[in-house]
C-alpha atoms as a PDB file:
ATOM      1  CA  UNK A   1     -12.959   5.177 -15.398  1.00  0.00           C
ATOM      2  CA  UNK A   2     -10.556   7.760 -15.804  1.00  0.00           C
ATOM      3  CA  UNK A   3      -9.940   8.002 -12.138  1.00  0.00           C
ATOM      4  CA  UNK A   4      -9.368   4.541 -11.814  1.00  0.00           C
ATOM      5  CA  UNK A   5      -6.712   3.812 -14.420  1.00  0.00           C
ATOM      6  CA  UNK A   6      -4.400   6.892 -12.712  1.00  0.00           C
ATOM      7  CA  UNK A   7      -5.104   5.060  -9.196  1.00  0.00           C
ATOM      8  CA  UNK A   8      -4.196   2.066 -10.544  1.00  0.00           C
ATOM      9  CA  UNK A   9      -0.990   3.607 -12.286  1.00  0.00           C
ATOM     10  CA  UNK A  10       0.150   5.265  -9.342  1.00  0.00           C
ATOM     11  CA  UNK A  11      -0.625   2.307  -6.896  1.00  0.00           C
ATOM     12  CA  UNK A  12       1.879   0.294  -9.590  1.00  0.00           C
ATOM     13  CA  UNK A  13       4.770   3.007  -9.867  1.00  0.00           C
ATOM     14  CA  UNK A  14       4.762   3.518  -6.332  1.00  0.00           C
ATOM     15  CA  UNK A  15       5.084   0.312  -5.718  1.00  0.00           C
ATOM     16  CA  UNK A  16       7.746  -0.285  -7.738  1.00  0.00           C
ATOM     17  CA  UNK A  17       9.509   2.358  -6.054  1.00  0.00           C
ATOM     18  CA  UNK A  18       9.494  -0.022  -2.890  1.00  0.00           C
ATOM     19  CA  UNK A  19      10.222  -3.021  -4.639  1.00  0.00           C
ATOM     20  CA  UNK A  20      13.473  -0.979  -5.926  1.00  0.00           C
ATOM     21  CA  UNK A  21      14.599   0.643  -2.770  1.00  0.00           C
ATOM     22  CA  UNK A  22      14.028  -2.155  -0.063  1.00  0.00           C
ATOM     23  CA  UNK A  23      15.625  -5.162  -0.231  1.00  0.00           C
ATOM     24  CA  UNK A  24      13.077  -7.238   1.836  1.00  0.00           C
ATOM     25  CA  UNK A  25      10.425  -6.650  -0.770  1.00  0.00           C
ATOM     26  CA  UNK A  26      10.142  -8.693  -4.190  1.00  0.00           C
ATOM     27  CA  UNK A  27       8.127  -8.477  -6.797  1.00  0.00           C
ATOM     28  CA  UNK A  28       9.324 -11.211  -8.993  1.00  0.00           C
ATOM     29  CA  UNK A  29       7.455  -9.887 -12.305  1.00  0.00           C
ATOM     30  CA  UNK A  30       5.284  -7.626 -14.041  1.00  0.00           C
ATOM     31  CA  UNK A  31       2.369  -9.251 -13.826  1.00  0.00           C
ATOM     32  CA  UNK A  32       2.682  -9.546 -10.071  1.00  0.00           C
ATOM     33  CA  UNK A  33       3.581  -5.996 -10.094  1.00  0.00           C
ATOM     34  CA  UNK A  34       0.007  -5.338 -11.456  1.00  0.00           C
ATOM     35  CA  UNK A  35      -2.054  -7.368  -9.760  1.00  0.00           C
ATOM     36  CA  UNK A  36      -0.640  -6.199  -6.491  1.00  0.00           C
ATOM     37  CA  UNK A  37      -1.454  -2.953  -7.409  1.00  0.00           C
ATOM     38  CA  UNK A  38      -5.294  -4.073  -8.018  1.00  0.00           C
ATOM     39  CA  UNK A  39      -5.232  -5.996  -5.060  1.00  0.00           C
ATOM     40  CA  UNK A  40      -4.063  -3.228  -2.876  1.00  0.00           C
ATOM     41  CA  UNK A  41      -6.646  -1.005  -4.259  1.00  0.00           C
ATOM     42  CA  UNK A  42      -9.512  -2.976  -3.431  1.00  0.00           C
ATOM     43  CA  UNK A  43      -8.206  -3.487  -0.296  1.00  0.00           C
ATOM     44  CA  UNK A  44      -7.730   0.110   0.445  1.00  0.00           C
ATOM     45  CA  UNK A  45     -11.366   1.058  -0.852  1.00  0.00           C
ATOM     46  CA  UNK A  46     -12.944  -2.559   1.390  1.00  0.00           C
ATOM     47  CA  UNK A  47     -10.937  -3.756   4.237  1.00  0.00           C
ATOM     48  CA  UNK A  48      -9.205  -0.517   5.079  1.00  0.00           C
ATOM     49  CA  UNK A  49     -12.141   1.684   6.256  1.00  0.00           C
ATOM     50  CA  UNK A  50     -13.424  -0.867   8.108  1.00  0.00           C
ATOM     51  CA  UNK A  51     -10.251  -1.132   9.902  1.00  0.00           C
ATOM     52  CA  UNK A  52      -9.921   2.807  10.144  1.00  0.00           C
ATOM     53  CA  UNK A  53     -13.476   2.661  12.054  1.00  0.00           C
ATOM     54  CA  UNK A  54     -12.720  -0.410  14.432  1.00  0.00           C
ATOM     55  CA  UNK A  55      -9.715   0.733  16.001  1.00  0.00           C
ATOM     56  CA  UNK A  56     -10.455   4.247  15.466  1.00  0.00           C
ATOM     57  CA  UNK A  57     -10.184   5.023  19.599  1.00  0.00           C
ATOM     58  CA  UNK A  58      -6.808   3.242  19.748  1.00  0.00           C
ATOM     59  CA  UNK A  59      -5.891   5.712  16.940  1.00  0.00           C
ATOM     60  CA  UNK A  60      -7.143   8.359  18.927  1.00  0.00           C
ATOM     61  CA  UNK A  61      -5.418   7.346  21.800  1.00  0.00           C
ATOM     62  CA  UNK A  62      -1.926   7.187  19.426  1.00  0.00           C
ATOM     63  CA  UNK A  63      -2.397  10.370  18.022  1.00  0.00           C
ATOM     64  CA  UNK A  64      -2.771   8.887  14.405  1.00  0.00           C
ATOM     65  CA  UNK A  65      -0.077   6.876  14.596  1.00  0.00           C
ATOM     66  CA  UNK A  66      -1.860   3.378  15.000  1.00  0.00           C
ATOM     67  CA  UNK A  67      -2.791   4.436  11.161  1.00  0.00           C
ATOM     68  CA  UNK A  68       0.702   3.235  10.390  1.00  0.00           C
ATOM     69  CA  UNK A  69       0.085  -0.221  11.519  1.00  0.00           C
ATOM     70  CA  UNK A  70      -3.299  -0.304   9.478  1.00  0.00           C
ATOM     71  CA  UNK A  71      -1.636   1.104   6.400  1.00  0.00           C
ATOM     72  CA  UNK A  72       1.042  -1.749   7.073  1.00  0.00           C
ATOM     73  CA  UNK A  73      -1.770  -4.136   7.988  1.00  0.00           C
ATOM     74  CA  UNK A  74      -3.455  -3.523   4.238  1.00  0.00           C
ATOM     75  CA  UNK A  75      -0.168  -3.741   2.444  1.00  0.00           C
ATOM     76  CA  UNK A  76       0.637  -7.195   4.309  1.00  0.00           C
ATOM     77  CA  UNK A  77      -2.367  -8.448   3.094  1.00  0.00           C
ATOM     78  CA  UNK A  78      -2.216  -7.569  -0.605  1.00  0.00           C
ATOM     79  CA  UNK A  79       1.322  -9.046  -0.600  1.00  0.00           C
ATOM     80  CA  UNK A  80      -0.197 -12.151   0.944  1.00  0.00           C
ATOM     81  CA  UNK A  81      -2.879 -12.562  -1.973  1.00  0.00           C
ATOM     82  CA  UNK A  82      -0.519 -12.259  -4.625  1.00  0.00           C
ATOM     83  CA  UNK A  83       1.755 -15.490  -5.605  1.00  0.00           C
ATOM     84  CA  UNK A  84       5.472 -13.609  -7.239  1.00  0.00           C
ATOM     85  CA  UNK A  85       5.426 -10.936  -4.434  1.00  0.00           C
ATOM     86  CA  UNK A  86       6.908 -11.289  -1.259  1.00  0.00           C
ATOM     87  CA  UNK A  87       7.783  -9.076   2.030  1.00  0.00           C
ATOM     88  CA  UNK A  88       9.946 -10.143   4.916  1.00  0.00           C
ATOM     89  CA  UNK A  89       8.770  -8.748   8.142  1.00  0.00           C
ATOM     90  CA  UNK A  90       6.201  -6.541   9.600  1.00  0.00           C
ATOM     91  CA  UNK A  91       8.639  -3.804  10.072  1.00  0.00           C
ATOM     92  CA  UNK A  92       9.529  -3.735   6.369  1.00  0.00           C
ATOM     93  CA  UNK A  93       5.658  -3.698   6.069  1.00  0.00           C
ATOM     94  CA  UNK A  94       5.485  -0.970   8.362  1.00  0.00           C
ATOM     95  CA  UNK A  95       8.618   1.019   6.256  1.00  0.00           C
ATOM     96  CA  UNK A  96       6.982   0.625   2.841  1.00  0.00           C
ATOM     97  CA  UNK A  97       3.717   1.386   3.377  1.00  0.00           C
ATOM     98  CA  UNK A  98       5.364   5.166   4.730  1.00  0.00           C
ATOM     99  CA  UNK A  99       7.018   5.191   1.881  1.00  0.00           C
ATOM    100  CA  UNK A 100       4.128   3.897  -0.136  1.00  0.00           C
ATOM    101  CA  UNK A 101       2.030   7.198   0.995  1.00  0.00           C
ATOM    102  CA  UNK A 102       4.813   9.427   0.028  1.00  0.00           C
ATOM    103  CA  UNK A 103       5.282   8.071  -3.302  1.00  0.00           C
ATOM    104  CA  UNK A 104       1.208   8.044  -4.313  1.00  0.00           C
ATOM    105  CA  UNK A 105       1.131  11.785  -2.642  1.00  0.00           C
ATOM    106  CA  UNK A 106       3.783  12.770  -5.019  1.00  0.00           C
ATOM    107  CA  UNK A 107       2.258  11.233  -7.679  1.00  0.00           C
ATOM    108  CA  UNK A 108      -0.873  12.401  -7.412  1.00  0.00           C
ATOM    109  CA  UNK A 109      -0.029  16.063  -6.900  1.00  0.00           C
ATOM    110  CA  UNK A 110       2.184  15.279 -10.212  1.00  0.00           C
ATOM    111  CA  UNK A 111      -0.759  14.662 -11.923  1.00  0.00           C
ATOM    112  CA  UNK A 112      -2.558  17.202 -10.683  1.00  0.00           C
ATOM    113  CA  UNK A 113      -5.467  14.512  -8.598  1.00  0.00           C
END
């Protein structure tokens, strides 16, 4: 339970990081905020592996990098669950989730996970 309380903390802190330092992302409250933050982390424990396995040659083929589009792919989808949050284009997509991986790798290694 523990465990899934600091996933859910970071998940919200980081994302308020991108809300604050991209200007085609908003996140028009709190509660959005939050349930963005739940909605991206079922996403990233369902939809995500599946993805990872599908296209797994094309990420071979990349060199990893197709993972960006997948991370983006997952983060376009929680935003388009969630009614108060909004993101412009793919390519901010694309920009935030990198930035989204930074920020919950800080974070974690902050708190020691």
């Amino acid at each position: 339970m523990k465990r899934i309380i600091l996933t859910l903390a970071v998940n919200t802190i980081s994302l308020w990081i991108i809300n604050y330092l991209f200007s085609g992302v908003e996140i028009s409250s709190g509660e959005a905020l939050m349930m963005l933050a739940i909605i991206l982390s079922l996403l990233n424990v369902t939809i995500k592996p599946v993805l990872t396995i599908f296209t797994f040659p094309v990420t071979l083929l990349t060199f990893g990098l197709f993972s960006l589009i997948i991370n983006g792919v997952v983060l376009q989808l929680a935003f388009s669950f969630v009614s108060g949050a909004a993101i412009d284009s793919f390519g901010t997509t694309v920009l935030a989730s990198i930035v989204l991986s930074i920020a919950n790798s800080f974070l974690n290694s902050l708190l020691g996970r």
